[in-house]
C-alpha atoms as a PDB file:
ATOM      1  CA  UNK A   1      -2.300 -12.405   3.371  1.00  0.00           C
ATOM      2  CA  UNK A   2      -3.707  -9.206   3.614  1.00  0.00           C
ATOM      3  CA  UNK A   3      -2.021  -6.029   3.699  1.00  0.00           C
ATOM      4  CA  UNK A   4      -1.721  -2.287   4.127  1.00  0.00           C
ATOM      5  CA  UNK A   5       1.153  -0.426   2.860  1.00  0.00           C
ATOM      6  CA  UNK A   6       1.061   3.333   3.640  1.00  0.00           C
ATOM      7  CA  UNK A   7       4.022   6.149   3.157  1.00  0.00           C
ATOM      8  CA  UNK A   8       4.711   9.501   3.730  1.00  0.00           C
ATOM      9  CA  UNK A   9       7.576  10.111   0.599  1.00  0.00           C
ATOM     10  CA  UNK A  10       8.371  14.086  -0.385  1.00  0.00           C
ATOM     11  CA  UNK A  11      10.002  13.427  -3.306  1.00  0.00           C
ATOM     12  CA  UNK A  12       7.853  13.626  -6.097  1.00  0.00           C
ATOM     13  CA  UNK A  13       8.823  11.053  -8.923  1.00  0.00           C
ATOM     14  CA  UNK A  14      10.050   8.592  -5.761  1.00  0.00           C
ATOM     15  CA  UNK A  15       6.357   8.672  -4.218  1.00  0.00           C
ATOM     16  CA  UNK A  16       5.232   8.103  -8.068  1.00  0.00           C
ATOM     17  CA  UNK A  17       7.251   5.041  -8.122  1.00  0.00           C
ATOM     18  CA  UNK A  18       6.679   3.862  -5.482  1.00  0.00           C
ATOM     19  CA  UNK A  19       2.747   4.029  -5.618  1.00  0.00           C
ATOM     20  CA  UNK A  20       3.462   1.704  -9.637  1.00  0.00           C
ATOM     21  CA  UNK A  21       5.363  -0.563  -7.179  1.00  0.00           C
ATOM     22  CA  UNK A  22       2.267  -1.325  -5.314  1.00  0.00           C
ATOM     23  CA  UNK A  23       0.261  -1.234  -8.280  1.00  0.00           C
ATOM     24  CA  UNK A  24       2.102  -3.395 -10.285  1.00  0.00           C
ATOM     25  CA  UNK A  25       2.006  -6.152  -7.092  1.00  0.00           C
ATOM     26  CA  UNK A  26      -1.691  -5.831  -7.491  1.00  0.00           C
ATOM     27  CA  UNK A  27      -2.726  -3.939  -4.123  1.00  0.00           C
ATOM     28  CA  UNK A  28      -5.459  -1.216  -4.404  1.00  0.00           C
ATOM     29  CA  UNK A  29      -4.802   2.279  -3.621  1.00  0.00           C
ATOM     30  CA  UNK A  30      -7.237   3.129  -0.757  1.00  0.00           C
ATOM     31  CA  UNK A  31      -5.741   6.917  -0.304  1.00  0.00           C
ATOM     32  CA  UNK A  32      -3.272   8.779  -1.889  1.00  0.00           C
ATOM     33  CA  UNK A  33      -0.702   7.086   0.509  1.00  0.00           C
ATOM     34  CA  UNK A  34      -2.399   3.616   1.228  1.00  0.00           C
ATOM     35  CA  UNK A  35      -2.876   0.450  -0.840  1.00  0.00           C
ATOM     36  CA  UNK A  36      -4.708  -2.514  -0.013  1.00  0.00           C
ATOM     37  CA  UNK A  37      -4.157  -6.129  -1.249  1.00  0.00           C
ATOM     38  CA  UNK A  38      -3.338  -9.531  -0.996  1.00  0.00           C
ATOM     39  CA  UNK A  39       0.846 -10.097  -0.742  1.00  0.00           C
ATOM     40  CA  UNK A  40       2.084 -13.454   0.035  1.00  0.00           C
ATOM     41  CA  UNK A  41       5.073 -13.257   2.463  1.00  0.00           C
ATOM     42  CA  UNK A  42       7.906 -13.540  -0.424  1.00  0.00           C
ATOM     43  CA  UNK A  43       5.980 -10.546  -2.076  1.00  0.00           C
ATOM     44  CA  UNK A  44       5.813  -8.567   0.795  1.00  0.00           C
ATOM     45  CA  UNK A  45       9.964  -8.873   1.124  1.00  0.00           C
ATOM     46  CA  UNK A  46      10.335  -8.524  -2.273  1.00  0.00           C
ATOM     47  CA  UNK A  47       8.243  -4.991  -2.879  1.00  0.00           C
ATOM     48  CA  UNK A  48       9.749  -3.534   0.470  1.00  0.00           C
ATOM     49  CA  UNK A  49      13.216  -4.327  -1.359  1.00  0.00           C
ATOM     50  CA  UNK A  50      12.307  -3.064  -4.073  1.00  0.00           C
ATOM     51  CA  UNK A  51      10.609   0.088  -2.156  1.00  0.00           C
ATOM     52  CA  UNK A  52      13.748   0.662  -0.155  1.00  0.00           C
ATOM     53  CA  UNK A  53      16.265   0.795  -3.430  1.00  0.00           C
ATOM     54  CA  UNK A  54      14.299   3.344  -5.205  1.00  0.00           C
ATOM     55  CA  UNK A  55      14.015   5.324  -1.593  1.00  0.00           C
ATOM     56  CA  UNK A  56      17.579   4.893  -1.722  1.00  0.00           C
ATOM     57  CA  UNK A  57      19.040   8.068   0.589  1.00  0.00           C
ATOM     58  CA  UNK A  58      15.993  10.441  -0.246  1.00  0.00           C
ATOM     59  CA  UNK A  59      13.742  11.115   3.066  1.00  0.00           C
ATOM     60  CA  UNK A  60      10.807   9.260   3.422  1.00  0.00           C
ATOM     61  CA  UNK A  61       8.597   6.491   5.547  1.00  0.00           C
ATOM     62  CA  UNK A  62       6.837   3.345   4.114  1.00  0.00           C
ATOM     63  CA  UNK A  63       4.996   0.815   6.572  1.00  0.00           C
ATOM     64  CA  UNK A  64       3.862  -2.697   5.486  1.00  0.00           C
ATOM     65  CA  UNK A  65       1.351  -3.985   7.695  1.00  0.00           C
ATOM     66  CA  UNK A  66      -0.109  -7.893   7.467  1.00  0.00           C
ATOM     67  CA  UNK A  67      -3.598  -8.064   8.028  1.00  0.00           C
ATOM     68  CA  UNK A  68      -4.642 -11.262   9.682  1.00  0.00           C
ATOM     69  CA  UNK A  69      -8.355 -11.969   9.264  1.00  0.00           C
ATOM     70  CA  UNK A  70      -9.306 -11.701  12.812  1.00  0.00           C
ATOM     71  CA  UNK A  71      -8.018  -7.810  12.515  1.00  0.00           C
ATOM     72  CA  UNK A  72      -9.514  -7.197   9.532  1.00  0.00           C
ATOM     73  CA  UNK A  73     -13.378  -8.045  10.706  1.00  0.00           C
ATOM     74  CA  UNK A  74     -12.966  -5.953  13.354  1.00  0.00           C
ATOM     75  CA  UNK A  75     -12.384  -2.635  11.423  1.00  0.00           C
ATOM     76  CA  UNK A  76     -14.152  -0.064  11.425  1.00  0.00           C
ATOM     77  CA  UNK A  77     -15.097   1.829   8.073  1.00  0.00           C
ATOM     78  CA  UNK A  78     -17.099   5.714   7.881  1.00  0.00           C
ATOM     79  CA  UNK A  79     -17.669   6.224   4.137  1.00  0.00           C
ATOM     80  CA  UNK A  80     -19.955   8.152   2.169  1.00  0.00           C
ATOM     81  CA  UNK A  81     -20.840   9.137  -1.183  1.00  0.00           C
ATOM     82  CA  UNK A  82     -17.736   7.216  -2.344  1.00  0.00           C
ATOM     83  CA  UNK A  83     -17.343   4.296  -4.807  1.00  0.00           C
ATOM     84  CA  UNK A  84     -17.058   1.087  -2.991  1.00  0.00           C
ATOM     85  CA  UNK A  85     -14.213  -0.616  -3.124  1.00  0.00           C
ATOM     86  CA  UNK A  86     -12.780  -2.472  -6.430  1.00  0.00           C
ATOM     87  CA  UNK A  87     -15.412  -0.299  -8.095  1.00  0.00           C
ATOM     88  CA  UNK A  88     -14.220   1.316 -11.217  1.00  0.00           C
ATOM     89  CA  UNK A  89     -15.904   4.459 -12.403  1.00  0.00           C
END
């Protein structure tokens, strides 16, 4: 399934860690706080686990939202003079 994960995370090293999490799950980082990707429903609990451990008492938000395919057709995208996405430059 689909998903976005987005955070808002002061802490420094924490908001580093947590962006290899998503990386290392294979989503995309869309924005300095968003990443893209594929996560099957075990993966999804299983990097929010392992998001909320390394969170541990510091301050900070992190929202997992599943993207079913009828919501994803119907986004809406403005972009310009950007690479497209999965593009590596």
């Amino acid at each position: 399934m689909r998903c976005l994960l987005i955070y808002d995370i002061p802490n420094d090293s924490v908001r580093t860690k947590v962006a290899d999490f998503c990386l290392d799950f294979g989503l995309d980082r869309v924005q300095y706080s968003a990443f893209l990707g594929q996560l099957s429903v075990n993966h999804q609990e299983e990097l929010m686990l392992k998001i909320g451990k390394k969170l541990g008492k510091s301050p900070g938000r992190i929202h997992l939202f599943p993207l079913c395919k009828e919501d994803w057709s119907k986004r809406q995208v403005v972009e310009q003079g950007m690479e497209e996405e999965g593009e590596k430059g």
